[in-house]
Protein backbone atom coordinates (compact mmCIF):
# COMPACT_ATOMS: atom_id res chain seq x y z
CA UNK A 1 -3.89 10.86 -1.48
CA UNK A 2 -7.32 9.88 -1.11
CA UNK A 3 -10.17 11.14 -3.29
CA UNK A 4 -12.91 9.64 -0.98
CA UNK A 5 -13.98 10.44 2.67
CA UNK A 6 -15.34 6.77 4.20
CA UNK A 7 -17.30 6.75 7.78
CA UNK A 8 -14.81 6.76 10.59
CA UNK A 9 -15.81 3.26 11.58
CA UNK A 10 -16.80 0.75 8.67
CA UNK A 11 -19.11 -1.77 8.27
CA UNK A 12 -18.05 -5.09 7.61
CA UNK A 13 -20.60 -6.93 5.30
CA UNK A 14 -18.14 -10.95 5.23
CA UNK A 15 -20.31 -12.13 8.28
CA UNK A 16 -24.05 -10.73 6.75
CA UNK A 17 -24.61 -13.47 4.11
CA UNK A 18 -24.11 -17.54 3.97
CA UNK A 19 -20.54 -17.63 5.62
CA UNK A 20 -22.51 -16.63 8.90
CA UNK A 21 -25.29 -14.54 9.68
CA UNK A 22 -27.28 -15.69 6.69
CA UNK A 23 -29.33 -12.30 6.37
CA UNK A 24 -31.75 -11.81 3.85
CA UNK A 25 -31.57 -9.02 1.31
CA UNK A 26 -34.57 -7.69 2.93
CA UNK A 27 -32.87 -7.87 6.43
CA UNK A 28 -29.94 -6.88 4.90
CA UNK A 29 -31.20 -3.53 4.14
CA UNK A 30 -32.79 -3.03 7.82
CA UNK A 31 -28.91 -3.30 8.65
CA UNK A 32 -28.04 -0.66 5.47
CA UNK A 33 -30.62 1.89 7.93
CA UNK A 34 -29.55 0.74 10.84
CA UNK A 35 -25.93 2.05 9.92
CA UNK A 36 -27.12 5.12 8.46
CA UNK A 37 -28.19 6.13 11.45
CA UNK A 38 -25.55 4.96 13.32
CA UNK A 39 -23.03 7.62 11.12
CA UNK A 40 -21.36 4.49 9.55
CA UNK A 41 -21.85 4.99 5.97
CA UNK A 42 -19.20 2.96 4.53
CA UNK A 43 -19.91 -0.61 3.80
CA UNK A 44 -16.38 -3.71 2.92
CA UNK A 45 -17.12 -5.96 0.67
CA UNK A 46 -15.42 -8.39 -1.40
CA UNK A 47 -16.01 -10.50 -4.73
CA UNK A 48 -15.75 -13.76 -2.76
CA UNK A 49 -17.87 -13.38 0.62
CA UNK A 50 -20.40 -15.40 0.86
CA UNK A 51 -18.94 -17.75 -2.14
CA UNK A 52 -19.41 -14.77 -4.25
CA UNK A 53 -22.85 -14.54 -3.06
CA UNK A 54 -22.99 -11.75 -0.59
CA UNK A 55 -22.44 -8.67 -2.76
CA UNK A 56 -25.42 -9.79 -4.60
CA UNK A 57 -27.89 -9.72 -1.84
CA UNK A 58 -26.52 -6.37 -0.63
CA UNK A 59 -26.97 -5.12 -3.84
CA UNK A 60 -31.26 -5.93 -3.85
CA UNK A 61 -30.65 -4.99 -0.28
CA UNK A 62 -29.49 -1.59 -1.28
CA UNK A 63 -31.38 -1.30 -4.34
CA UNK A 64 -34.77 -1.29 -2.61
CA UNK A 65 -33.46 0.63 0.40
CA UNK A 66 -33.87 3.53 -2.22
CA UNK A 67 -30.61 5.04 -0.10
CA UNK A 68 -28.93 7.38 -2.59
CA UNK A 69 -25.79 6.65 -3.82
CA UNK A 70 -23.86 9.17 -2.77
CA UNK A 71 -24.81 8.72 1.20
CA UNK A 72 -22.90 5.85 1.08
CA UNK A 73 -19.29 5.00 0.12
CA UNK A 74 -18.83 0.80 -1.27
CA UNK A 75 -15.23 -1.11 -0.95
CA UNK A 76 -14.65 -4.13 -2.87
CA UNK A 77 -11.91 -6.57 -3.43
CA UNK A 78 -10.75 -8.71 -5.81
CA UNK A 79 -8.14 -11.51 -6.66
CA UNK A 80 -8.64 -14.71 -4.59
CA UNK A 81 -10.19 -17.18 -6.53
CA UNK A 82 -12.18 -19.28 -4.40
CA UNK A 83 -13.58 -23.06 -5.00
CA UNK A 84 -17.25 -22.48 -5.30
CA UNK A 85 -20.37 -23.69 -7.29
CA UNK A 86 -20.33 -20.20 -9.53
CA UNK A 87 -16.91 -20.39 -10.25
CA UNK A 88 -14.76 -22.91 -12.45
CA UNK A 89 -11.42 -23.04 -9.98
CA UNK A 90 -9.75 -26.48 -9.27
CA UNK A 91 -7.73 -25.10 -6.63
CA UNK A 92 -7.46 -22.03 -4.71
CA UNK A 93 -5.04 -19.66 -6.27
CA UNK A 94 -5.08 -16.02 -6.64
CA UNK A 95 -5.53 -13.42 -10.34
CA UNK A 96 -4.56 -10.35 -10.82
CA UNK A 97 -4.31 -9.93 -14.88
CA UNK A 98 -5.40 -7.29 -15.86
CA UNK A 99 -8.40 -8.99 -17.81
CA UNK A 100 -9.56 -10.68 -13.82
CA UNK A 101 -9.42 -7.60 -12.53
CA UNK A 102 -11.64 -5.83 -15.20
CA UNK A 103 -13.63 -8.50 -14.88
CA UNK A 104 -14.02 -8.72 -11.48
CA UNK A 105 -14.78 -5.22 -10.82
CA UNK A 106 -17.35 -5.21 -13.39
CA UNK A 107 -19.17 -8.48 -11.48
CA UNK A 108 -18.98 -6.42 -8.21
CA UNK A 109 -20.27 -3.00 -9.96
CA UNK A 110 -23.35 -5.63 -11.38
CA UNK A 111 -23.63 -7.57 -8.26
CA UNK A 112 -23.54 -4.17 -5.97
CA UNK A 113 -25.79 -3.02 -8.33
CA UNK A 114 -24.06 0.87 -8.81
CA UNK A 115 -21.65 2.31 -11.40
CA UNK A 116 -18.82 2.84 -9.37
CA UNK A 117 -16.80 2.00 -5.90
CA UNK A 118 -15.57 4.14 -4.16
CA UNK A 119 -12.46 2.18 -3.07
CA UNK A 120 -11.21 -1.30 -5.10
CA UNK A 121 -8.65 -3.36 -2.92
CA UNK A 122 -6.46 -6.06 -4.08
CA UNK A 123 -7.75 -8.82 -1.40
CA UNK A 124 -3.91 -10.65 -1.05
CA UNK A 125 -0.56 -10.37 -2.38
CA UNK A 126 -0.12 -12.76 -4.72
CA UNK A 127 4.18 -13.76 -5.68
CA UNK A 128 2.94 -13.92 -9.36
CA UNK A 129 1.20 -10.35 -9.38
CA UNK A 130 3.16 -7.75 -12.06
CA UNK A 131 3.06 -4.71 -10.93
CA UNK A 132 2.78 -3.02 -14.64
CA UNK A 133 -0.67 -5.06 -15.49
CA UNK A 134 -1.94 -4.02 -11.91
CA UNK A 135 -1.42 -0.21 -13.27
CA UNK A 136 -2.86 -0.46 -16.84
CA UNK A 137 -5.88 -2.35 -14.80
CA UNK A 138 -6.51 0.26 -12.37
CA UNK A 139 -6.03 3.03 -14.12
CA UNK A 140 -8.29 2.00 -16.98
CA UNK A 141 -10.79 1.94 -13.91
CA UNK A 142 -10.21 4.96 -12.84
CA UNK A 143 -10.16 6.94 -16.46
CA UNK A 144 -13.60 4.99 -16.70
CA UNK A 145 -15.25 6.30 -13.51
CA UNK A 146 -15.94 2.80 -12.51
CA UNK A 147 -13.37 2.88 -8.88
CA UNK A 148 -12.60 6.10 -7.22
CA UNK A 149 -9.40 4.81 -5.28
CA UNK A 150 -7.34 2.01 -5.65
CA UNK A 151 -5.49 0.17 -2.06
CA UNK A 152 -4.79 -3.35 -1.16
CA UNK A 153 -5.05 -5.68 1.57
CA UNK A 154 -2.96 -7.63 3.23
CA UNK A 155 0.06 -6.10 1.67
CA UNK A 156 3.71 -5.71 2.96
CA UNK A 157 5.49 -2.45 3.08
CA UNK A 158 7.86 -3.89 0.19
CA UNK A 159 4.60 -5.22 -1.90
CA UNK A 160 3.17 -2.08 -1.55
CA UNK A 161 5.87 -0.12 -2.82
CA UNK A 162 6.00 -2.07 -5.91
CA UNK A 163 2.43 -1.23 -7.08
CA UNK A 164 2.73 2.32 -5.52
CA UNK A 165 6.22 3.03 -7.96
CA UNK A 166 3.40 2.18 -10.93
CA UNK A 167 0.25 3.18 -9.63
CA UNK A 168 -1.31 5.58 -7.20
CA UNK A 169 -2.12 3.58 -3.73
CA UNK A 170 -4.78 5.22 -0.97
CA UNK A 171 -5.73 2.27 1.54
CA UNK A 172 -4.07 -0.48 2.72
CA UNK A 173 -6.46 -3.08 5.07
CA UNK A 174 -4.46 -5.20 7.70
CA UNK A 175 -5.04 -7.06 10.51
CA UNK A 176 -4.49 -4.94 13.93
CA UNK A 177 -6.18 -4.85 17.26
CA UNK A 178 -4.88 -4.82 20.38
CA UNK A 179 -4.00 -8.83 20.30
CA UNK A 180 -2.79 -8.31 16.56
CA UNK A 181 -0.49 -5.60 16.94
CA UNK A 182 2.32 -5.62 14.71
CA UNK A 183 1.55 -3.29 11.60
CA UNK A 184 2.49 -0.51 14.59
CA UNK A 185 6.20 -2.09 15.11
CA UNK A 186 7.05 -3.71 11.95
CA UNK A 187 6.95 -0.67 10.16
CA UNK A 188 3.52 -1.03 8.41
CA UNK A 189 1.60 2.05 9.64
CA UNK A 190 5.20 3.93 9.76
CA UNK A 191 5.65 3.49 5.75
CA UNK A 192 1.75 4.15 5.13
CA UNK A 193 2.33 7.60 7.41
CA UNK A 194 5.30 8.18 5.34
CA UNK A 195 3.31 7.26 1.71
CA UNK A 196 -0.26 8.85 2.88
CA UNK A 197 -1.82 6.10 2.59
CA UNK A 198 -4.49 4.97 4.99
CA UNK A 199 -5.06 1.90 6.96
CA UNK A 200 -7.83 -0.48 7.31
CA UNK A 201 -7.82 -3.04 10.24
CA UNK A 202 -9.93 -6.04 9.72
CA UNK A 203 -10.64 -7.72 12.81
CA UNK A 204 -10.34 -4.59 14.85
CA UNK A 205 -11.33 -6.26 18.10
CA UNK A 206 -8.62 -9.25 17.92
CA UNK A 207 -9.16 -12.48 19.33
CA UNK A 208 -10.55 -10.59 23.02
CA UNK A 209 -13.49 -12.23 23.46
CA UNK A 210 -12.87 -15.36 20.95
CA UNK A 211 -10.02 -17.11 22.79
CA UNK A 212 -9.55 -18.68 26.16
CA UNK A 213 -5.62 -17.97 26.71
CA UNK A 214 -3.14 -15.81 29.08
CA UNK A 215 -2.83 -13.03 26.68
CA UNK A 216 -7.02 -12.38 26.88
CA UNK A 217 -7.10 -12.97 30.11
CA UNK A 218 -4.98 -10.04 31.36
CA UNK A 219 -6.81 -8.16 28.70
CA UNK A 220 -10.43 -8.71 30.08
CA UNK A 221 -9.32 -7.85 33.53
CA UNK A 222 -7.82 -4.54 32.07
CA UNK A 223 -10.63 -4.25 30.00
CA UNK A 224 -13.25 -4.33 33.03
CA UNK A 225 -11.67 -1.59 34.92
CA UNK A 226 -11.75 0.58 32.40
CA UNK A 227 -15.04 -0.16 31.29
CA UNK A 228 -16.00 0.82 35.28
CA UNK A 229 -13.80 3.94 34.35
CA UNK A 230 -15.15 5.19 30.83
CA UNK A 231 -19.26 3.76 31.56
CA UNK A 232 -18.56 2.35 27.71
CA UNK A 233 -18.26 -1.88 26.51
CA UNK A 234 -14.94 -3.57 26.09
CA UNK A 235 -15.47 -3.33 22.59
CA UNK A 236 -16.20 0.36 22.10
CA UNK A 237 -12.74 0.65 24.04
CA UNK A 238 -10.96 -2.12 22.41
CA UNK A 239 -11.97 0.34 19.07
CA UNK A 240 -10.99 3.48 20.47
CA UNK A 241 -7.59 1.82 20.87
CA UNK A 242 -7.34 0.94 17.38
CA UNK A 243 -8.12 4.83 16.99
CA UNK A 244 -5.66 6.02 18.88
CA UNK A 245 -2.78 5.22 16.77
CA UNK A 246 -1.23 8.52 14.59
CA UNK A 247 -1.85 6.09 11.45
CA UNK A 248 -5.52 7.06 11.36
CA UNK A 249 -7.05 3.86 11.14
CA UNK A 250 -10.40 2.74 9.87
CA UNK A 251 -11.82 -0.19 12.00
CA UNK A 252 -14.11 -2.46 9.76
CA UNK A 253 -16.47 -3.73 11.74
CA UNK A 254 -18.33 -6.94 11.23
CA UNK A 255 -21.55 -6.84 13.87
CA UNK A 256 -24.93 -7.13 12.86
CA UNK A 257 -26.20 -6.68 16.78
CA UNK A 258 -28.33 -3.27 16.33
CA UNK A 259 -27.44 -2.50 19.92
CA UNK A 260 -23.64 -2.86 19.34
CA UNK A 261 -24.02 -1.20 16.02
CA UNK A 262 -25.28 1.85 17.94
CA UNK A 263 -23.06 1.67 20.36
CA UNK A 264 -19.79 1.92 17.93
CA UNK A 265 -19.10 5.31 16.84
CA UNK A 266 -18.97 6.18 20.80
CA UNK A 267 -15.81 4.70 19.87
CA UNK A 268 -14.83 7.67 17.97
CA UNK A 269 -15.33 10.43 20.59
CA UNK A 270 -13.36 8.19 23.49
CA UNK A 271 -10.34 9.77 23.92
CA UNK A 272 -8.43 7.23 26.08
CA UNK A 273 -6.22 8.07 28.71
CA UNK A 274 -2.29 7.59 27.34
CA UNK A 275 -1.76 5.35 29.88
CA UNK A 276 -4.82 3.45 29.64
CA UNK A 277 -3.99 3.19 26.04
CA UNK A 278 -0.62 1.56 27.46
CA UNK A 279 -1.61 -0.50 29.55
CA UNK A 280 -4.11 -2.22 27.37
CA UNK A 281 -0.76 -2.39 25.13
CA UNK A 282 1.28 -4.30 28.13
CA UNK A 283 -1.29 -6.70 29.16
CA UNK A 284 -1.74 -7.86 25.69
CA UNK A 285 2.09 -8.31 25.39
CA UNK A 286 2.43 -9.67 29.13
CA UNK A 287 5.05 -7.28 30.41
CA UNK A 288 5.87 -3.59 30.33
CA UNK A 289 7.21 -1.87 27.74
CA UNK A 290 10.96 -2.23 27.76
């Protein structure tokens, strides 16, 4: 069970630095307010975004936003071990010794520029990851009030059983929107009801507005009658679908556009018809359900 309570909606910080947006700290911390006042107060990071660069400039960001600590809640991953210019990796593998995960929270904890996180991830499954070292890891980060909870990403049902049987697991992050949709049938979200532990979707809008096929086609036409029905933008109800779902998912989202940003936690309150919520369901699938 979960010791922290994150925003409803998260803030996705990948996209801020190099890989994309290419804020600076001192824009980055415009976007730390701009959140705040927007109710999202939870900000996803991990050790490689940005080619380990990002968390850095978040942390002067947040540093001279003078923003106290304990307004905001900070998730971090570890594990995937990235070519880059700051690190020494030949090829890209993934770590999870216990001494790389010390490690690598302590980097993020520096970099972030706090004492704790509130939630550590384990970024992707690895086949070499043992399950034991994983434990004696996290809860050596735990006893040391240096991570609050402990979750993964990207994790089976089966993989996440195996560290759960050693260690206590809170979050799981996935990918599922209503074009990615298959942590709701495969059992994903069923096991994580089961286990209380809570789901993350990454990529919470899909592929909607990103690709040119069928399957977004039918969706946009859905999508603009019931934008004409709710007065609210595709992606506020692309979110509240994500929301929907018994699982009680936490959509990370990536924007930096202050209008969107402002317009997300409407997401929250929308309460979407259940057969709206369906039929966003069939067009991305392409027929009824059976």
């Amino acid at each position: 069970m979960s010791k922290t309570t994150l925003s409803p909606i998260i803030a996705g910080t990948m996209n801020w630095g190099v890989w994309d947006k290419n804020l600076t700290p001192k824009e980055m911390e415009s976007m730390i307010h701009v959140c705040l006042e927007n109710k999202i107060t939870t900000f996803d990071h991990a050790d490689i975004y940005g080619g380990y660069t990002t968390e850095s400039d978040f942390g002067k960001a947040f540093s001279s936003s003078k923003v106290a600590r304990e307004k905001i809640q900070l998730i971090s991953k570890c594990g995937i071990q990235m070519l880059a210019e700051n690190r020494d990796n030949k090829i890209k593998h993934y770590d999870y010794s216990k001494s790389h995960i010390m490690w690598s929270v302590e980097q993020s904890l520096k970099n972030l520029q706090t004492d704790y996180l509130d939630v550590f991830l384990l970024h992707r499954p690895s086949p070499l990851m043992q399950a034991d070292e994983i434990a004696e890891a996290v809860e050596k980060l735990k006893s040391e009030g240096k991570i609050v909870d402990f979750g993964l990403s990207n994790f089976t049902s089966s993989q996440t059983e195996l560290i759960r049987q050693k260690t206590e697991v809170s979050y799981n992050q996935v990918q599922f929107s209503a074009t990615n949709f298959e942590p709701m049938l495969d059992g994903s979200f069923d096991y994580m009801q089961l286990n209380k532990i809570r789901p993350m979707s990454w990529n919470p809008l899909g592929f909607v507005f990103r690709k040119d096929i069928p399957q977004t086609h039918r969706l946009k036409k859905i999508l603009a009658t019931l934008v004409s029905k709710y007065h609210l933008g595709a992606d506020t109800i692309l979110l509240a679908w994500v929301l929907q779902h018994p699982a009680k998912v936490l959509p990370i989202a990536g924007t930096v556009n202050v209008a969107r940003i402002q317009s997300l936690m409407k997401a929250v309150e929308l309460d979407l018809e259940k057969e709206d919520w369906f039929a966003i369901w069939a067009e991305s699938m392409g027929e009824e359900v059976a």
